[in-house]
C-alpha atoms as a PDB file:
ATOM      1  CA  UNK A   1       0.000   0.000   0.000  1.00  0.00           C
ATOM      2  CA  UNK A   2       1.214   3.329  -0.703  1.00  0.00           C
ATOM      3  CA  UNK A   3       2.496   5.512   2.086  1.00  0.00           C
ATOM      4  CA  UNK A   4       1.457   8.636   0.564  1.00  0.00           C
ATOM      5  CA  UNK A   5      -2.568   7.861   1.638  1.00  0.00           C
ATOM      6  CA  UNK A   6      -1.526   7.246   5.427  1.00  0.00           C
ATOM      7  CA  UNK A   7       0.720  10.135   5.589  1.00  0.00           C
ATOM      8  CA  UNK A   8      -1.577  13.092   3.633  1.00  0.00           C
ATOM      9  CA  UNK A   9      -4.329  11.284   6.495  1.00  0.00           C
ATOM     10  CA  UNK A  10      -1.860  12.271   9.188  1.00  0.00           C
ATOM     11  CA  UNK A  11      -1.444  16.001   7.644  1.00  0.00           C
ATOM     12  CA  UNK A  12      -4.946  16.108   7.200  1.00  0.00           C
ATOM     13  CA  UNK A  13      -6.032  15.980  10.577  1.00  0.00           C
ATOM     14  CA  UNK A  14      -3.159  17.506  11.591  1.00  0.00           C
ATOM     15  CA  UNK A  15      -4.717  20.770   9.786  1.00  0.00           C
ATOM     16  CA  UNK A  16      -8.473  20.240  11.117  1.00  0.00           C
ATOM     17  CA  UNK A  17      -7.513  19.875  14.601  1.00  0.00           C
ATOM     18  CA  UNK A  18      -6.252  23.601  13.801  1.00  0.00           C
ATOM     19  CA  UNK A  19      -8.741  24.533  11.901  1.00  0.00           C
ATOM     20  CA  UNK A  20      -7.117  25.177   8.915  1.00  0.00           C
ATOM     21  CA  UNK A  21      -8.305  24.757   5.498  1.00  0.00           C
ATOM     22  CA  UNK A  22      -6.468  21.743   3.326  1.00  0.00           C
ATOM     23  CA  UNK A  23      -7.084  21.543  -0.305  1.00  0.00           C
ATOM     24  CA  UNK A  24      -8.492  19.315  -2.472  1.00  0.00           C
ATOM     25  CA  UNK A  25      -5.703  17.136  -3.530  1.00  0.00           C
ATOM     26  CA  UNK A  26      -4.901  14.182  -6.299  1.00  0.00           C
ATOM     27  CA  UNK A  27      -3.237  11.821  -4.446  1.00  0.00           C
ATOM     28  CA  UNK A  28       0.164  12.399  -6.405  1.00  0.00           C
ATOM     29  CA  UNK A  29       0.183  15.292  -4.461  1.00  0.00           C
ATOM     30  CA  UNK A  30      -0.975  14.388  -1.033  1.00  0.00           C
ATOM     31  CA  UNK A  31       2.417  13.922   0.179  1.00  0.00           C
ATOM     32  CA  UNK A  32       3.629  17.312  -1.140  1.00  0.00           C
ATOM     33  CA  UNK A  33       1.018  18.682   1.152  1.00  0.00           C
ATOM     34  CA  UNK A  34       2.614  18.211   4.237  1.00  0.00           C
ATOM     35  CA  UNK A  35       5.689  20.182   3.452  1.00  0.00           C
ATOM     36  CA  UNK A  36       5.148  22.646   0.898  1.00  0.00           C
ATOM     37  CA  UNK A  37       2.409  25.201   0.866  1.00  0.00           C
ATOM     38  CA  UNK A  38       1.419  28.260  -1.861  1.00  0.00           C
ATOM     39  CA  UNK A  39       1.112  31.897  -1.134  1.00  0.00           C
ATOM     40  CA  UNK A  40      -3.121  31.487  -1.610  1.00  0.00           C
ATOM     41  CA  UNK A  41      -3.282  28.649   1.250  1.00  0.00           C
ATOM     42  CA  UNK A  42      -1.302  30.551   3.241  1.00  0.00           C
ATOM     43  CA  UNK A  43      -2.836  33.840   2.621  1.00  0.00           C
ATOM     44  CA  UNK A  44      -6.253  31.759   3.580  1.00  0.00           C
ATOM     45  CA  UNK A  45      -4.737  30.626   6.637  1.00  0.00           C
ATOM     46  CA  UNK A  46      -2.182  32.956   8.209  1.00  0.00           C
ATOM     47  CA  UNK A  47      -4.769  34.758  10.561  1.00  0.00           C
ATOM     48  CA  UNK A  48      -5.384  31.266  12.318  1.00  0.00           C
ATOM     49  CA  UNK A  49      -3.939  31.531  16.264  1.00  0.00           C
ATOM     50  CA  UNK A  50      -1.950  28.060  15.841  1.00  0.00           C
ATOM     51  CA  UNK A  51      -0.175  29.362  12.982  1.00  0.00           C
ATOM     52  CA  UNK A  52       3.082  30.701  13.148  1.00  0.00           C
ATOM     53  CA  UNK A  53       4.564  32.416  10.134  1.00  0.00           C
ATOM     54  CA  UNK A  54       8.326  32.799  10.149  1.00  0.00           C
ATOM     55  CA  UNK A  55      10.094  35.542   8.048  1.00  0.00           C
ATOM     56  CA  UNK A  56      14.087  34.199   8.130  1.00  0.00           C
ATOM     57  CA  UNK A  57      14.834  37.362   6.104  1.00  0.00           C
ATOM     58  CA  UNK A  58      17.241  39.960   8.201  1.00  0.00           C
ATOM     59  CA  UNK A  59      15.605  42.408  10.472  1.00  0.00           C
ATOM     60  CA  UNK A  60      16.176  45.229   8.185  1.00  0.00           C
ATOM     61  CA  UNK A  61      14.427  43.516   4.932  1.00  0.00           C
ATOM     62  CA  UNK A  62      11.354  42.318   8.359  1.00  0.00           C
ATOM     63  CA  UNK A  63      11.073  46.173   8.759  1.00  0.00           C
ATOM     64  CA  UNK A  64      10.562  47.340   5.152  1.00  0.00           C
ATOM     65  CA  UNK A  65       8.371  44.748   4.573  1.00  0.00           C
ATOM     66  CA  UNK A  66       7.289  41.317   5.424  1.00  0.00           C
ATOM     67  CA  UNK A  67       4.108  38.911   5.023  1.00  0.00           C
ATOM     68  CA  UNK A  68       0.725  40.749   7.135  1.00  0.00           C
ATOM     69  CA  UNK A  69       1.388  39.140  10.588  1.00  0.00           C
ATOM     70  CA  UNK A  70       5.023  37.034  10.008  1.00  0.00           C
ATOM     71  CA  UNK A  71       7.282  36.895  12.710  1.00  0.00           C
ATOM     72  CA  UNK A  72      11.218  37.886  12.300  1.00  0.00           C
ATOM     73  CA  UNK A  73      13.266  35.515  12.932  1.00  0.00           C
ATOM     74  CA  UNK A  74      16.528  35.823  11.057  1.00  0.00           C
ATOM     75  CA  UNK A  75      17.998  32.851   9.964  1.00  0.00           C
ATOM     76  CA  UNK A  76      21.745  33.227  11.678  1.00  0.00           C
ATOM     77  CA  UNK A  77      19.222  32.433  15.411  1.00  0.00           C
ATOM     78  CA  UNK A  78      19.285  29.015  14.715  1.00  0.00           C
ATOM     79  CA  UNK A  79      22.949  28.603  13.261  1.00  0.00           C
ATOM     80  CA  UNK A  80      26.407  28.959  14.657  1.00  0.00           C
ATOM     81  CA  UNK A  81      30.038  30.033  13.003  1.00  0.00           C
ATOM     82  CA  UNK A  82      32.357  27.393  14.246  1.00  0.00           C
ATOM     83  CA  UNK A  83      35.515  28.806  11.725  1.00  0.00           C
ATOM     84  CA  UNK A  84      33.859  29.209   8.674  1.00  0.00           C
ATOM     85  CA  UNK A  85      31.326  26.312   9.206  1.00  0.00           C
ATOM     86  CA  UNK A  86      27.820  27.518   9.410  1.00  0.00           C
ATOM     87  CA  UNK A  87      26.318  24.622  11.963  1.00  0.00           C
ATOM     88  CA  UNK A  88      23.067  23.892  13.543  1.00  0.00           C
ATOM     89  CA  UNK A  89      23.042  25.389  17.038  1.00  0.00           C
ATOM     90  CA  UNK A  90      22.821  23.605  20.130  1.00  0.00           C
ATOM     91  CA  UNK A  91      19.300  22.585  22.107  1.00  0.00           C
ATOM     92  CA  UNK A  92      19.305  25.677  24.621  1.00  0.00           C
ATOM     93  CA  UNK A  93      20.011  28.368  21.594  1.00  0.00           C
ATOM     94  CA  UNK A  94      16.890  26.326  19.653  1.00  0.00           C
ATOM     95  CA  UNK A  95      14.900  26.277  22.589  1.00  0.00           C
ATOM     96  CA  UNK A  96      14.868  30.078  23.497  1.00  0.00           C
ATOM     97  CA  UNK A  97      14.678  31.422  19.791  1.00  0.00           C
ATOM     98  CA  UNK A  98      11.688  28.806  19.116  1.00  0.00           C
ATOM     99  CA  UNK A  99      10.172  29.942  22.212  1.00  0.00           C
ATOM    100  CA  UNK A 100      10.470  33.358  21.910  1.00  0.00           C
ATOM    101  CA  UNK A 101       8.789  33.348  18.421  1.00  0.00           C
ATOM    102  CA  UNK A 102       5.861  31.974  19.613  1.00  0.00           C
ATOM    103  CA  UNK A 103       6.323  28.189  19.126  1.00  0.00           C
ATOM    104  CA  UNK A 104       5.343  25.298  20.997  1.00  0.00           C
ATOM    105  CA  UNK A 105       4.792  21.765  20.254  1.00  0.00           C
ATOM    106  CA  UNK A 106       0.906  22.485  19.013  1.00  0.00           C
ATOM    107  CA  UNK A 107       1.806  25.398  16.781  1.00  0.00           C
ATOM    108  CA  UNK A 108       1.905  24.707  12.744  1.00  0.00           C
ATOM    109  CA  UNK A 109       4.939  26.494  11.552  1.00  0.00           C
ATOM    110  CA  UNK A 110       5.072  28.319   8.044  1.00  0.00           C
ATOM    111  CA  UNK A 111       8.690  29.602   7.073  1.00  0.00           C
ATOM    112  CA  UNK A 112       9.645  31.788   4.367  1.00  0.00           C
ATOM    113  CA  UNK A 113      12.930  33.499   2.895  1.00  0.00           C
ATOM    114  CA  UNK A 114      13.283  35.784   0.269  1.00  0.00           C
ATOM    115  CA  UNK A 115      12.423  33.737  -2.294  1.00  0.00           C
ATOM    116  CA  UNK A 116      15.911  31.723  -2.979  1.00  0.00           C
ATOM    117  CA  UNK A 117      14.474  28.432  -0.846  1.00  0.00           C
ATOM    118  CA  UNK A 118      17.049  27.415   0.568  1.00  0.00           C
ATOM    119  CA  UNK A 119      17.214  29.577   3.455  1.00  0.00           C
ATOM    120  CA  UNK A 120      13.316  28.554   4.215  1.00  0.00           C
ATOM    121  CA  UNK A 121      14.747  24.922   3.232  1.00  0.00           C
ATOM    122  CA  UNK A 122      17.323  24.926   6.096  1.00  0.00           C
ATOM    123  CA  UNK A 123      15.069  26.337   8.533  1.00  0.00           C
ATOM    124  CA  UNK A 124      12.687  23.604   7.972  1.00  0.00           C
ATOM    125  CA  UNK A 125      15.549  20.967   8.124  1.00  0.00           C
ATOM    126  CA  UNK A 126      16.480  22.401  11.464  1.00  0.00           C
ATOM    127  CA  UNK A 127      12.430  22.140  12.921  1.00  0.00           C
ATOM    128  CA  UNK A 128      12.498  18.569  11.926  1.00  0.00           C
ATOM    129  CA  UNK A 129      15.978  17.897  14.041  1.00  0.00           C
ATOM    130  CA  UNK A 130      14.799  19.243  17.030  1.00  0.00           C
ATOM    131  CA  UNK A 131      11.633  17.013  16.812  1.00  0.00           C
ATOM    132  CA  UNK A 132       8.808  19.558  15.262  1.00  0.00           C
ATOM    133  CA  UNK A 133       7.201  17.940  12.599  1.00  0.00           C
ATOM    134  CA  UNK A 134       4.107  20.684  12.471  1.00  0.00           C
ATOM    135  CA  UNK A 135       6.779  22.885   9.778  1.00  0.00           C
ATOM    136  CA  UNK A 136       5.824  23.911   5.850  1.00  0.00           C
ATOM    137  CA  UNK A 137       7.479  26.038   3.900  1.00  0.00           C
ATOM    138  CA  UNK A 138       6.325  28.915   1.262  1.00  0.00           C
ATOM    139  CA  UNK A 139       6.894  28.067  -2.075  1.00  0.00           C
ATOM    140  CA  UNK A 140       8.566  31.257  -3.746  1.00  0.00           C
ATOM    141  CA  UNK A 141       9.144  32.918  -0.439  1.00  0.00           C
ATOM    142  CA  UNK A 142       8.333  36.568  -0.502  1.00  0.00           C
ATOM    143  CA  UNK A 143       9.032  37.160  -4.202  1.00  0.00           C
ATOM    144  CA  UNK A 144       6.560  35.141  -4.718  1.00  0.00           C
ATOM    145  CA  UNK A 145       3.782  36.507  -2.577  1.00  0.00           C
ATOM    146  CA  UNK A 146       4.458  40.174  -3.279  1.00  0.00           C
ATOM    147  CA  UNK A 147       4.171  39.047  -7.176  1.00  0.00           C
ATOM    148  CA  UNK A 148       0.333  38.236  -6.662  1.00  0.00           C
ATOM    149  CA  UNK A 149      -0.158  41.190  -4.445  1.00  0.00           C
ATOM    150  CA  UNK A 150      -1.371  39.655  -1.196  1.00  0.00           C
ATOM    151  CA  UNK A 151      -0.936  41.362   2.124  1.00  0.00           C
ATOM    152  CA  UNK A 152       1.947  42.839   3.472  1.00  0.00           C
ATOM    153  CA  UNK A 153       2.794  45.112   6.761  1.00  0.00           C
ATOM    154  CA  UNK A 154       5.787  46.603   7.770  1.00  0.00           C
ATOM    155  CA  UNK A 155       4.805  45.953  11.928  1.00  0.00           C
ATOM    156  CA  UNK A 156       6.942  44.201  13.871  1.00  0.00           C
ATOM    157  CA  UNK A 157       5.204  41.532  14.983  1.00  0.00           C
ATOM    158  CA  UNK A 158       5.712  40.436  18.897  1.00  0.00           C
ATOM    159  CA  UNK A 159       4.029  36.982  19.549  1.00  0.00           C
ATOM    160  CA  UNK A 160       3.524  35.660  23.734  1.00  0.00           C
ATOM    161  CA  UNK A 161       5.989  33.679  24.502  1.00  0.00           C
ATOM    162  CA  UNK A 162       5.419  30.098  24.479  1.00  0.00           C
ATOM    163  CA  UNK A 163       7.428  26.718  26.046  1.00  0.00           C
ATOM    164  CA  UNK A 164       9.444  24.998  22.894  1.00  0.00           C
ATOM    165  CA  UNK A 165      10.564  21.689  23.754  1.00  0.00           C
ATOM    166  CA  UNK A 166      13.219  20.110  21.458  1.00  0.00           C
ATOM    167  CA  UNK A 167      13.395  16.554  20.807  1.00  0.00           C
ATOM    168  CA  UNK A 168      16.603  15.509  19.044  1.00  0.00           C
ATOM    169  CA  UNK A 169      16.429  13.413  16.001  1.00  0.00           C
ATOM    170  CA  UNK A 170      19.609  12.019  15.442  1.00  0.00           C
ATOM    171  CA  UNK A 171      18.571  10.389  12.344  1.00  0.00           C
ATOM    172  CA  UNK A 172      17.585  13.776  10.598  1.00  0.00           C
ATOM    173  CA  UNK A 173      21.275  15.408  11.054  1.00  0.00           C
ATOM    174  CA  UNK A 174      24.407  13.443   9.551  1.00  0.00           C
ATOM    175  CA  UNK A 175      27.789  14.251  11.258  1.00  0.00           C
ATOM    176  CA  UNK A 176      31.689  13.969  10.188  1.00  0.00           C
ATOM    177  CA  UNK A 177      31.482  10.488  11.940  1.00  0.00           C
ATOM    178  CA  UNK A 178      27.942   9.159  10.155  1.00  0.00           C
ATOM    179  CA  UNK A 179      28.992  10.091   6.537  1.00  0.00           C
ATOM    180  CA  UNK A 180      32.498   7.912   6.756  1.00  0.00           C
ATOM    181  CA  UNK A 181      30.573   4.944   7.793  1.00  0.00           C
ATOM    182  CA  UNK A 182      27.858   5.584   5.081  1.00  0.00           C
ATOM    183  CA  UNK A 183      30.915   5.622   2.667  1.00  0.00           C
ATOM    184  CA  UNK A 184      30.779   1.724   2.898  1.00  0.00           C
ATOM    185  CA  UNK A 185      27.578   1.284   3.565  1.00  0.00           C
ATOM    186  CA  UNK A 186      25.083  -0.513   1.388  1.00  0.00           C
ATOM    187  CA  UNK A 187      22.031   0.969   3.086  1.00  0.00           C
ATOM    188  CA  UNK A 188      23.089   4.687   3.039  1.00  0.00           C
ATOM    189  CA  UNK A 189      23.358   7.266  -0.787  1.00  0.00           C
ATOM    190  CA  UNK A 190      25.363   9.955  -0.556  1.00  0.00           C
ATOM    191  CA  UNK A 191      24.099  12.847  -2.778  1.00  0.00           C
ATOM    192  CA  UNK A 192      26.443  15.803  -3.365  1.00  0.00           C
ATOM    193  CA  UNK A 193      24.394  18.767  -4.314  1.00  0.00           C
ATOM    194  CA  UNK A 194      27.072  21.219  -5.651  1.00  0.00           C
ATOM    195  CA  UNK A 195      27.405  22.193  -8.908  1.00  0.00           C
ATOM    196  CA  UNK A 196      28.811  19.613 -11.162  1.00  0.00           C
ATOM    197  CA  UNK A 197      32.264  22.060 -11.382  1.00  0.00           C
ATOM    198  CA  UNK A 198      32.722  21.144  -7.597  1.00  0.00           C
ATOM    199  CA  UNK A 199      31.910  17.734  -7.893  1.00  0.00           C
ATOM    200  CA  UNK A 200      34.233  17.172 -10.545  1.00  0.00           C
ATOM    201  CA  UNK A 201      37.465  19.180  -8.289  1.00  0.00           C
ATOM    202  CA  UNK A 202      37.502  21.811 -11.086  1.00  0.00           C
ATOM    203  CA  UNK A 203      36.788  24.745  -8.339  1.00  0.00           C
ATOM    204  CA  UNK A 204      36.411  24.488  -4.255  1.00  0.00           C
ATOM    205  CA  UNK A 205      35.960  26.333  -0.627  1.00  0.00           C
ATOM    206  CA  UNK A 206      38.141  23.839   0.744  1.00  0.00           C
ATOM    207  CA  UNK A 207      41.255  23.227   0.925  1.00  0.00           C
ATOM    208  CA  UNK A 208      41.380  19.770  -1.176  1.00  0.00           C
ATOM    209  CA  UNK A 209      39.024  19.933  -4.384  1.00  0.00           C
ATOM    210  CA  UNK A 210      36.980  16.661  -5.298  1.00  0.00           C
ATOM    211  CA  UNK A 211      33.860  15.162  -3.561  1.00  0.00           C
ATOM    212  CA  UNK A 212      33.070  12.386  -0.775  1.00  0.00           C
ATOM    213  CA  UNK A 213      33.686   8.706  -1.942  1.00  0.00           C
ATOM    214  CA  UNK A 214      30.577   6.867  -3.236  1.00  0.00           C
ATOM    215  CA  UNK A 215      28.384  10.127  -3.753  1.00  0.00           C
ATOM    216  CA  UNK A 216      26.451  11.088  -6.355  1.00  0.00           C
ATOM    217  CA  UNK A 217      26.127  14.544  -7.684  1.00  0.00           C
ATOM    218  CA  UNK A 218      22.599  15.691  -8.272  1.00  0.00           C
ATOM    219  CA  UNK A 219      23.224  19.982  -8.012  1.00  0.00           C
ATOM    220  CA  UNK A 220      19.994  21.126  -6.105  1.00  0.00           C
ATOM    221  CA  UNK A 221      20.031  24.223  -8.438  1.00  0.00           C
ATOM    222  CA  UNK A 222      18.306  21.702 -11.367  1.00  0.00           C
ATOM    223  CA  UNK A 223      15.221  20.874  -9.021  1.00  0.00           C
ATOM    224  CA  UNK A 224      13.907  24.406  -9.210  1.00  0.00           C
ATOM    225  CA  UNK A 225      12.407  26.568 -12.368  1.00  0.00           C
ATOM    226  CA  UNK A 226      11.596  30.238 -12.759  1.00  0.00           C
ATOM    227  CA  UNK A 227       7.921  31.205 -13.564  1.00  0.00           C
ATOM    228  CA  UNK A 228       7.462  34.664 -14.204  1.00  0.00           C
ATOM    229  CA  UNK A 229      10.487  36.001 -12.527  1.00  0.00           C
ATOM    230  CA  UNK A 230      10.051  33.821  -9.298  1.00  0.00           C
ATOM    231  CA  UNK A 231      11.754  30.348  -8.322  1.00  0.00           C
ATOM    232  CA  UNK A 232       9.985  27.771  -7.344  1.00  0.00           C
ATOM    233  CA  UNK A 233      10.310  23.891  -6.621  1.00  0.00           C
ATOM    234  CA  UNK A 234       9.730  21.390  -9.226  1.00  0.00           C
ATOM    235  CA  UNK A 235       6.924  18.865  -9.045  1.00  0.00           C
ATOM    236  CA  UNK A 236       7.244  15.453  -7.423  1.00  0.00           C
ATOM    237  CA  UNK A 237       7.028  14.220 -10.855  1.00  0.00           C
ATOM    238  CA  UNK A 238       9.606  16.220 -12.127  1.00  0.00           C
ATOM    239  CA  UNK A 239      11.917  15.252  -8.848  1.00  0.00           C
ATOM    240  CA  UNK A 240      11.534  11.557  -9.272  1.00  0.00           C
ATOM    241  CA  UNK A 241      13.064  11.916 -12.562  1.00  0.00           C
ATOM    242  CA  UNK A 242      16.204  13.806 -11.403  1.00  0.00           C
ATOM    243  CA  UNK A 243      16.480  11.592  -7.874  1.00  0.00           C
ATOM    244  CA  UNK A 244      15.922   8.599 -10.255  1.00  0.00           C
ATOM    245  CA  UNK A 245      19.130   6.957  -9.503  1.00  0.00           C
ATOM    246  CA  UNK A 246      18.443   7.005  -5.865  1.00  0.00           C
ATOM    247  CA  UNK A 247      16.817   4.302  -4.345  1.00  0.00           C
ATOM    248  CA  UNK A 248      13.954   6.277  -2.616  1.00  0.00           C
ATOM    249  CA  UNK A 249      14.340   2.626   0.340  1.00  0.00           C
ATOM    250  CA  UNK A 250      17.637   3.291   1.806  1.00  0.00           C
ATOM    251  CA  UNK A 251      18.860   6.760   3.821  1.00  0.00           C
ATOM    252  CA  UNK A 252      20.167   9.484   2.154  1.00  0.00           C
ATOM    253  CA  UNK A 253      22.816  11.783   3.317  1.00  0.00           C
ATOM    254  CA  UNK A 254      23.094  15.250   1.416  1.00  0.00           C
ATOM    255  CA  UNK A 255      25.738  17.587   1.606  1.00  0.00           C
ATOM    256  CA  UNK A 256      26.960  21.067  -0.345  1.00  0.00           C
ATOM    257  CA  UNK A 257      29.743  23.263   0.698  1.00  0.00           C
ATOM    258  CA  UNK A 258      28.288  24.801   4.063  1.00  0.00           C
ATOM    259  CA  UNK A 259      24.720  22.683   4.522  1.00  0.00           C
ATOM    260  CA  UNK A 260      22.551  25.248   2.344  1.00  0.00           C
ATOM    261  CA  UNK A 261      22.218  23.548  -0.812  1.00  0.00           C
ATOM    262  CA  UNK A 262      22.295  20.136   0.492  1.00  0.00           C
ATOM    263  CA  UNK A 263      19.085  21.251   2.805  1.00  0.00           C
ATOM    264  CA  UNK A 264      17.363  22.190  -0.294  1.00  0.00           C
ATOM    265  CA  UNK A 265      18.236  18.464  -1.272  1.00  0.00           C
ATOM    266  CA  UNK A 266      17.183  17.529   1.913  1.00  0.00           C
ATOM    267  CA  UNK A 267      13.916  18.919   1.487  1.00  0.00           C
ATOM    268  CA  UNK A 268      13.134  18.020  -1.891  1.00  0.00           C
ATOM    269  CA  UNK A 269      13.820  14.074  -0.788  1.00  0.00           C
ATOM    270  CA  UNK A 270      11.304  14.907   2.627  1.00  0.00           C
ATOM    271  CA  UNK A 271       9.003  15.685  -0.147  1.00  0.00           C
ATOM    272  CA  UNK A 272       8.755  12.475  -2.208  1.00  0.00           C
ATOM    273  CA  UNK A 273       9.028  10.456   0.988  1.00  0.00           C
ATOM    274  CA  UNK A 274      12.405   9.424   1.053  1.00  0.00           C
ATOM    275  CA  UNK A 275      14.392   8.871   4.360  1.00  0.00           C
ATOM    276  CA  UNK A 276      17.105  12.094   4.849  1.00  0.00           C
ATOM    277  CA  UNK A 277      19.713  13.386   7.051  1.00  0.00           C
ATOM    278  CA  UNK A 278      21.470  16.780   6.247  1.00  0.00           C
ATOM    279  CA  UNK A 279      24.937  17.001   6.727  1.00  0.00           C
ATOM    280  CA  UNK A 280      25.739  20.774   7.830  1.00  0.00           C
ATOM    281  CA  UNK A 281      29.924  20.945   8.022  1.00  0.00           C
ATOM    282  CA  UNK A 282      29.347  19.089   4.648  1.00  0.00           C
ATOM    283  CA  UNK A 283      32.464  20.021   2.018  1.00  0.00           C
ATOM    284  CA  UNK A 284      34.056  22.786   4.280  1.00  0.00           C
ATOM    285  CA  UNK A 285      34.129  20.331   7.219  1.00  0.00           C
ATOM    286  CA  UNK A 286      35.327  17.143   5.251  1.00  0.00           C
ATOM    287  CA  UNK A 287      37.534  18.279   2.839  1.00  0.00           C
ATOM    288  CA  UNK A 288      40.074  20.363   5.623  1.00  0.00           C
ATOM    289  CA  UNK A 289      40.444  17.629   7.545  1.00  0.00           C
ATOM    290  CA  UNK A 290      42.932  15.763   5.692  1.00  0.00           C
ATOM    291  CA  UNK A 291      42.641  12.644   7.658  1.00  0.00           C
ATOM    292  CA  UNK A 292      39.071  11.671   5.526  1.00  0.00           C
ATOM    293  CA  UNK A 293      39.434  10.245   2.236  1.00  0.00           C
ATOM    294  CA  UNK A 294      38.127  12.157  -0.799  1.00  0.00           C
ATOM    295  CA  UNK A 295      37.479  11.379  -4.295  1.00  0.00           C
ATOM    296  CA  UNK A 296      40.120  14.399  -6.341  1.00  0.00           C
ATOM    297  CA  UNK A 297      40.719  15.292  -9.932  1.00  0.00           C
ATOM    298  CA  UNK A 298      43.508  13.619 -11.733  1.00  0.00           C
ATOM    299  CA  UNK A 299      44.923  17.070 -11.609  1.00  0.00           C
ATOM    300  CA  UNK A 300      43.875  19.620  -9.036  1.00  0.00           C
ATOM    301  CA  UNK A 301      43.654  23.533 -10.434  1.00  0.00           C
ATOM    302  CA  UNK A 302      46.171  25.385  -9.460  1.00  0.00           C
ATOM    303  CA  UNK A 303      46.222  27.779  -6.410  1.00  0.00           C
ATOM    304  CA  UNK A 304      45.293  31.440  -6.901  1.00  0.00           C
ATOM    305  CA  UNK A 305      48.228  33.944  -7.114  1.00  0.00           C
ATOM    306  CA  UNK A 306      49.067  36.080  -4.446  1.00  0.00           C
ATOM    307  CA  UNK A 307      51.690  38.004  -5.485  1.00  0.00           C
ATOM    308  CA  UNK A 308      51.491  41.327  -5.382  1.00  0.00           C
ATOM    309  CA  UNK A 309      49.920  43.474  -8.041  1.00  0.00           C
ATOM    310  CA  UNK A 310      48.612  40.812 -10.012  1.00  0.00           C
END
């Protein structure tokens, strides 16, 4: 039986118990309904108490203009700069910024960037490490809901308080340690979402140039198109044909330079169903520490100059 009818049930009353309106769906798109909502459902919705709308945009982009009643909550809350890694932050900094926006373990969580994805992409990935699974994101972000004209303020927003309680979920976030052993492993894909340039060793933000042993480069950039000026995410349809060398049974681990890209990848696999875990130190991480093995070009490019004057 498929899983897509037991898990769009889930959603469903999920929604109802909020009173929240859910669509009319085929059931090739029940599953995207639990993850991925449009600017009309959410401008239907977004008055509804257990709703929380997130903004991840800076403050200053919050103050000139953000969705009628979304929260700020810039994206660099929920991350940390460990020497040029950008990493999930611990339970306690979760807990407070979660809290402080409003959030508990009832509330239905919309999140939306500027209209790039991956930003709302990562945001989401984070919710669903820390246990929430009540988290969708806005498909086209604010570009997209400015385009059709729908509501907008320029308030700041200041929701009560609430108690967020994080539940860790190992299995969502892949570590230094997790993606050696998946090297070898026959349950466990690797998927490299760079650009096929880094993939191949031809360019890098590392120190060594190359990719991960046994991955497979699918760039995330190919799973989105551009409808009148605004990105959005491809179907499921159109997914399951670039994933299609992925066995959608076995864990995935995704990774990109610094965890942004490779969220977008996580999310995109979320959305046909297929187990995930995001790595975050991803290429930075792996590929200056010297003691993991990489996959490099026959001939690495050569370091830029830097002599003076040219």
């Amino acid at each position: 039986m498929s899983l897509i009818g037991p898990f769009f049930r889930t959603l469903s009353g999920a929604l109802l118990s909020f009173g929240l309106l859910v669509p009319r769906l085929c059931w090739a798109d029940a599953l995207d309904a639990q993850f991925l909502v449009t600017s009309e459902w959410l401008n239907i919705n977004r008055s509804n108490a257990q709703l929380r709308v997130l903004d991840l945009r800076n403050s200053a982009d919050y103050a000139a203009g953000h969705i009628d009643g979304a929260v700020s909550l810039p994206i660099e809350r929920v991350f940390l700069n460990d020497n040029g890694k950008t990493l999930i932050a611990p339970l306690a900094q979760i807990k407070k910024a979660f809290s402080q926006a409003g959030i508990d373990e009832t509330t239905l969580v919309a999140v939306y960037d500027a209209g790039e994805f991956l930003s709302a992409a990562r945001v989401f990935w984070v919710f669903e490490v820390y246990g929430h699974a009540r988290v969708v994101a806005l498909d086209g972000g604010y570009a997209g809901w400015t385009q059709q004209q729908l509501p907008v303020s320029t308030t700041n927003v200041i929701p009560a308080p609430r108690n967020f309680v994080p539940t860790v979920k190992p299995n969502r976030l892949a570590t230094k340690l997790t993606t050696r052993l998946a090297i070898n492993q026959s349950n466990t894909v690797i998927i490299d979402a760079r650009e096929n340039t880094d993939y191949r060793g031809e360019k890098s933000t590392a120190q060594r140039y190359g990719h991960i042993p046994s991955a497979a480069n699918i760039p995330v950039k190919e799973t989105f198109e551009v409808v009148n000026g605004v990105k959005h995410l491809k179907s499921i349809a159109q997914l399951q044909q670039s994933y299609r060398e992925i066995d959608p049974s076995k864990h995935v681990i995704t990774y990109c330079n610094n965890g942004l890209a490779s969220a977008g990848t996580y999310f995109n696999l979320r959305r046909m169903g297929i187990d995930a875990a995001n790595y975050d130190g991803s290429w930075t991480e792996w590929a200056n520490d010297r003691a993991l093995p990489i996959v490099a070009p026959a001939q690495p490019p050569a370091p830029p100059s830097t002599s003076v004057g040219k």
